[in-house]
Protein backbone atom coordinates (compact mmCIF):
# COMPACT_ATOMS: atom_id res chain seq x y z
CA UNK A 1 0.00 0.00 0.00
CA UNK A 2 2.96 2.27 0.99
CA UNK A 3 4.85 1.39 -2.25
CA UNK A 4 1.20 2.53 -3.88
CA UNK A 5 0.79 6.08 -2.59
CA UNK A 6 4.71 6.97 -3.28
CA UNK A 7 4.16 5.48 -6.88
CA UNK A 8 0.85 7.65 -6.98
CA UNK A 9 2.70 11.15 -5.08
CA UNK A 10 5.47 10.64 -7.74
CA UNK A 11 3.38 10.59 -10.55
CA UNK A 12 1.28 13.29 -9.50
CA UNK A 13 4.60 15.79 -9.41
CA UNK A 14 6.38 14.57 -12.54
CA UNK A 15 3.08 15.12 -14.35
CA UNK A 16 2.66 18.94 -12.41
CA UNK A 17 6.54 19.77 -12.91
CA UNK A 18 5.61 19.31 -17.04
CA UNK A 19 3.12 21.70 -16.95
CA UNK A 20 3.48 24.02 -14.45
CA UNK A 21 6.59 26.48 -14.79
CA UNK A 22 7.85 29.44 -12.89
CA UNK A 23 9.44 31.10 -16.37
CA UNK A 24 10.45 30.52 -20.00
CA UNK A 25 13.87 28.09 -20.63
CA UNK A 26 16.08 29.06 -23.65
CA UNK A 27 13.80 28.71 -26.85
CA UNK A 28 10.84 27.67 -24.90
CA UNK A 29 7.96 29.96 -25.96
CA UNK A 30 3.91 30.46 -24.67
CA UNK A 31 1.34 31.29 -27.53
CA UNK A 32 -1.70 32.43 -26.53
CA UNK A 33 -5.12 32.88 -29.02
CA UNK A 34 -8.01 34.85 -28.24
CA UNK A 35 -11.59 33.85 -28.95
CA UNK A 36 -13.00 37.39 -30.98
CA UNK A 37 -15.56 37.57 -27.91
CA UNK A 38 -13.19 37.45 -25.44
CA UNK A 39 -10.52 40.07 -27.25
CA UNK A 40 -9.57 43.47 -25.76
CA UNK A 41 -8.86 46.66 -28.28
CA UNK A 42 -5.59 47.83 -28.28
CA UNK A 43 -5.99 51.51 -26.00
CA UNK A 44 -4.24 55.15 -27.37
CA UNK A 45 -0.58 55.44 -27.74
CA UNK A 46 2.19 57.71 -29.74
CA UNK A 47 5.80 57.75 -29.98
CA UNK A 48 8.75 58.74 -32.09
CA UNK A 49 10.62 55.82 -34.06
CA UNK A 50 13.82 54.74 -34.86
CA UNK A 51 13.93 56.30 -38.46
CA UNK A 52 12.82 59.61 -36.34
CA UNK A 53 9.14 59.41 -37.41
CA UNK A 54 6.12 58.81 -35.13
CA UNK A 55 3.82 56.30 -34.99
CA UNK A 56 0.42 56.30 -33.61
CA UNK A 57 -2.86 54.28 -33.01
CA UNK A 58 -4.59 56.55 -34.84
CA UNK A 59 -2.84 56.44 -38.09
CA UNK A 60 -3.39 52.07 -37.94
CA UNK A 61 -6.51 51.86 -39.77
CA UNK A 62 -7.92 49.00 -40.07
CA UNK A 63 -5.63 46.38 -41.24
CA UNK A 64 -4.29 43.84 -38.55
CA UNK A 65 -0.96 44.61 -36.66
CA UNK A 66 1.98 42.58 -35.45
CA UNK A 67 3.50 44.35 -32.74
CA UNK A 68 7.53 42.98 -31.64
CA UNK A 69 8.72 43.69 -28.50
CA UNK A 70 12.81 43.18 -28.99
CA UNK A 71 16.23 44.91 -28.28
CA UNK A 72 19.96 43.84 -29.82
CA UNK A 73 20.83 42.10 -26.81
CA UNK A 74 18.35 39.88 -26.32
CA UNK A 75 19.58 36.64 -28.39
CA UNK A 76 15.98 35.08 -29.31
CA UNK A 77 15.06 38.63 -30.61
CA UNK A 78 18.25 37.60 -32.82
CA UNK A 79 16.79 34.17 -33.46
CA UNK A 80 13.11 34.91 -34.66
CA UNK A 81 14.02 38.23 -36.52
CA UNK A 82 14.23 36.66 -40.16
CA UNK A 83 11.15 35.11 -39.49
CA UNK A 84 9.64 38.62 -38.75
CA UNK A 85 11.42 40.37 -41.59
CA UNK A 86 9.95 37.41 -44.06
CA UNK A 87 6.44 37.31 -42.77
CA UNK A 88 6.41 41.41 -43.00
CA UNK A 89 7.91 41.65 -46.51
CA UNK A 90 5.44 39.05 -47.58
CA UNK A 91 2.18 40.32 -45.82
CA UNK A 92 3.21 43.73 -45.82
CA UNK A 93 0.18 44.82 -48.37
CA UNK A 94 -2.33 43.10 -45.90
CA UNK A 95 -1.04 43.62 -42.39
CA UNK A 96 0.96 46.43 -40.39
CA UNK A 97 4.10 45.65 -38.18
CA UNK A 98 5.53 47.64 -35.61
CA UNK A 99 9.13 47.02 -33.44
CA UNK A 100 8.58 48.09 -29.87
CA UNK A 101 12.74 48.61 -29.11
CA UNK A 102 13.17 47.48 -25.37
CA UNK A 103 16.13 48.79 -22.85
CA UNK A 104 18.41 49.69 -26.03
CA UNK A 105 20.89 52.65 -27.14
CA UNK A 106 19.35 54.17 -30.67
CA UNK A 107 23.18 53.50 -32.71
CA UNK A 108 22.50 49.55 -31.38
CA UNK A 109 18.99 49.28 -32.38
CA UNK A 110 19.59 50.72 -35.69
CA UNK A 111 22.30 48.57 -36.08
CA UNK A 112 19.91 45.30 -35.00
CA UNK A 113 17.66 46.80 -37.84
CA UNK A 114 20.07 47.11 -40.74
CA UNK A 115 21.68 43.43 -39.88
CA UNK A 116 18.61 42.02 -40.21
CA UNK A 117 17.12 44.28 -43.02
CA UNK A 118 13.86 45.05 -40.45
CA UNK A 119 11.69 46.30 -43.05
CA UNK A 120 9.20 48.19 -40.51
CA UNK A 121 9.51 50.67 -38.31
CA UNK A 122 10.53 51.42 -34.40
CA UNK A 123 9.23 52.90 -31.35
CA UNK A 124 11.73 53.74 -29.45
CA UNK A 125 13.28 52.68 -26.00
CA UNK A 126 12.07 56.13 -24.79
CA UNK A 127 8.69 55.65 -26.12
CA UNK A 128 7.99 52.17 -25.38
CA UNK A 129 5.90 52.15 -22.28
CA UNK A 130 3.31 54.54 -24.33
CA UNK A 131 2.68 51.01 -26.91
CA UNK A 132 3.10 48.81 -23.45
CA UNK A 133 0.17 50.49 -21.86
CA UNK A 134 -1.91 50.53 -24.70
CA UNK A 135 -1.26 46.88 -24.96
CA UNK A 136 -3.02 46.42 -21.44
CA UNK A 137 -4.08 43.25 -20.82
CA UNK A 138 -1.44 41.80 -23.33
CA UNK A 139 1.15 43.53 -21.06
CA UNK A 140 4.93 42.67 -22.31
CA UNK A 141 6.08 39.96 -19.79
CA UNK A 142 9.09 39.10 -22.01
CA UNK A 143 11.28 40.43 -24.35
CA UNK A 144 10.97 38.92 -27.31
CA UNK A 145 7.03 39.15 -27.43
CA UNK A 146 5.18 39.76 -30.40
CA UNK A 147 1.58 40.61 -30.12
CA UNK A 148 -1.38 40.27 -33.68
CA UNK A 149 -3.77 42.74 -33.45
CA UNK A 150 -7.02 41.99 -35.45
CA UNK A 151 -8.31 44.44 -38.16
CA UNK A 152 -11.12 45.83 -35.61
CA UNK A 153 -7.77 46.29 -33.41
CA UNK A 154 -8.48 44.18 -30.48
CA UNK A 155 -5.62 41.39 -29.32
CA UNK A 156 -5.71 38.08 -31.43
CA UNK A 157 -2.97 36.68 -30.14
CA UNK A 158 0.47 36.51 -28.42
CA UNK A 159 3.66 34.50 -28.54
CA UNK A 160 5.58 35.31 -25.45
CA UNK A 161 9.34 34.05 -25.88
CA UNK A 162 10.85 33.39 -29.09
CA UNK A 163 8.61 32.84 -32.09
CA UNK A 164 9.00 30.56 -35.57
CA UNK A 165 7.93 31.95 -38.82
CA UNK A 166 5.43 29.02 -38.83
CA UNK A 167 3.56 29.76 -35.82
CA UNK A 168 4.03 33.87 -36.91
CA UNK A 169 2.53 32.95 -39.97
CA UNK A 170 -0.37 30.75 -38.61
CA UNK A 171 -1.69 32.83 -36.29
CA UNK A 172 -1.53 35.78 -38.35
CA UNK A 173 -3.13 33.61 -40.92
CA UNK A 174 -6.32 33.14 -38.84
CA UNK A 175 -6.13 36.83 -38.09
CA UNK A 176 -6.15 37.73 -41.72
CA UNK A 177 -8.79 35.13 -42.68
CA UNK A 178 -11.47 36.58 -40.32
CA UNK A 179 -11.12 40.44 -42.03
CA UNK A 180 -13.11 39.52 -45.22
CA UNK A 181 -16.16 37.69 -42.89
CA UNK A 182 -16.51 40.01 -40.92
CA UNK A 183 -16.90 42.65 -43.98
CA UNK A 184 -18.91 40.84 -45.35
CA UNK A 185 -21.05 40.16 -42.60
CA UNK A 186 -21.20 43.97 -42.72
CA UNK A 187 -22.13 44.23 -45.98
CA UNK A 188 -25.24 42.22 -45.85
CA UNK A 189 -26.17 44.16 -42.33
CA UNK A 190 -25.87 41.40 -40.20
């Protein structure tokens, strides 16, 4: 009976120790999906980019956004960047993307961008915590986190830890499949 319950207790914490974890290990990564009832809209933000534009929510419209929270040190940020830079250049007449530049000098995260040929634009270190907030319930947790916005701009999805271009590309896949339903749902006045 003894031999039982220790059989049972051991069990019972190898199976809790696989899913239960107190962080992220190198190239481990959480993706999260959103039902469209249960999504939040992205709030307000602003802030000048690398290139020494600005970006703002107001000037999104309505296609869907990936949002990339990264800075030059951060070695995964390294890892899923061509992914990024491919899924961009390829979607880049259906979707928006937008680097959020994390605890970074300007020269290195223009020099992170021009390695990697980033094709889209910066907020910068300074301005970050204006697209953070904004982000709300999506809140940046780790650096790299990338964030698909939906085209009525509420949260689709988040991969938090270092992404593939596969999952990039499925999720934003979904995301991109639901714009012409729900315009045409529109259409007919549903």
């Amino acid at each position: 009976m003894g031999v039982a319950v220790l059989l049972c207790a051991t069990w019972v914490w190898t199976e809790r120790s696989k899913t239960e974890t107190n962080g992220l290990s190198a190239g481990e990564s959480v993706i999260q999906e959103y039902e469209p009832e249960d999504r939040v809209r992205v709030g307000e933000f602003s802030g000048r980019l690398l290139d020494g534009g600005r970006a703002s929510s107001a000037d999104l419209g309505s296609k869907p956004v990936v949002f990339n929270v990264w800075g030059s040190w951060c070695v995964p940020c390294r890892t899923e960047a061509p992914a990024l830079v491919r899924l961009a250049e390829e979607t880049k007449d259906r979707a928006t993307f937008i680097g959020i530049n994390t605890r970074d000098s300007e020269a290195s995260a223009k020099a992170f961008e021009s390695r990697y040929k980033v094709p889209y634009p910066s907020i910068t270190t300074e301005d970050n915590s204006s697209v953070t907030l904004a982000l709300g319930s999506a809140a940046v947790t780790a650096v790299p986190t990338t964030i698909i916005v939906d085209h009525q701009g509420r949260i689709a999805a988040r991969v938090v830890g270092p992404g593939t271009y596969t999952t990039f590309r499925t999720l934003l896949d979904e995301v991109l499949d639901e714009a012409p339903r729900e315009a045409t749902r529109t259409d007919r006045g549903d």
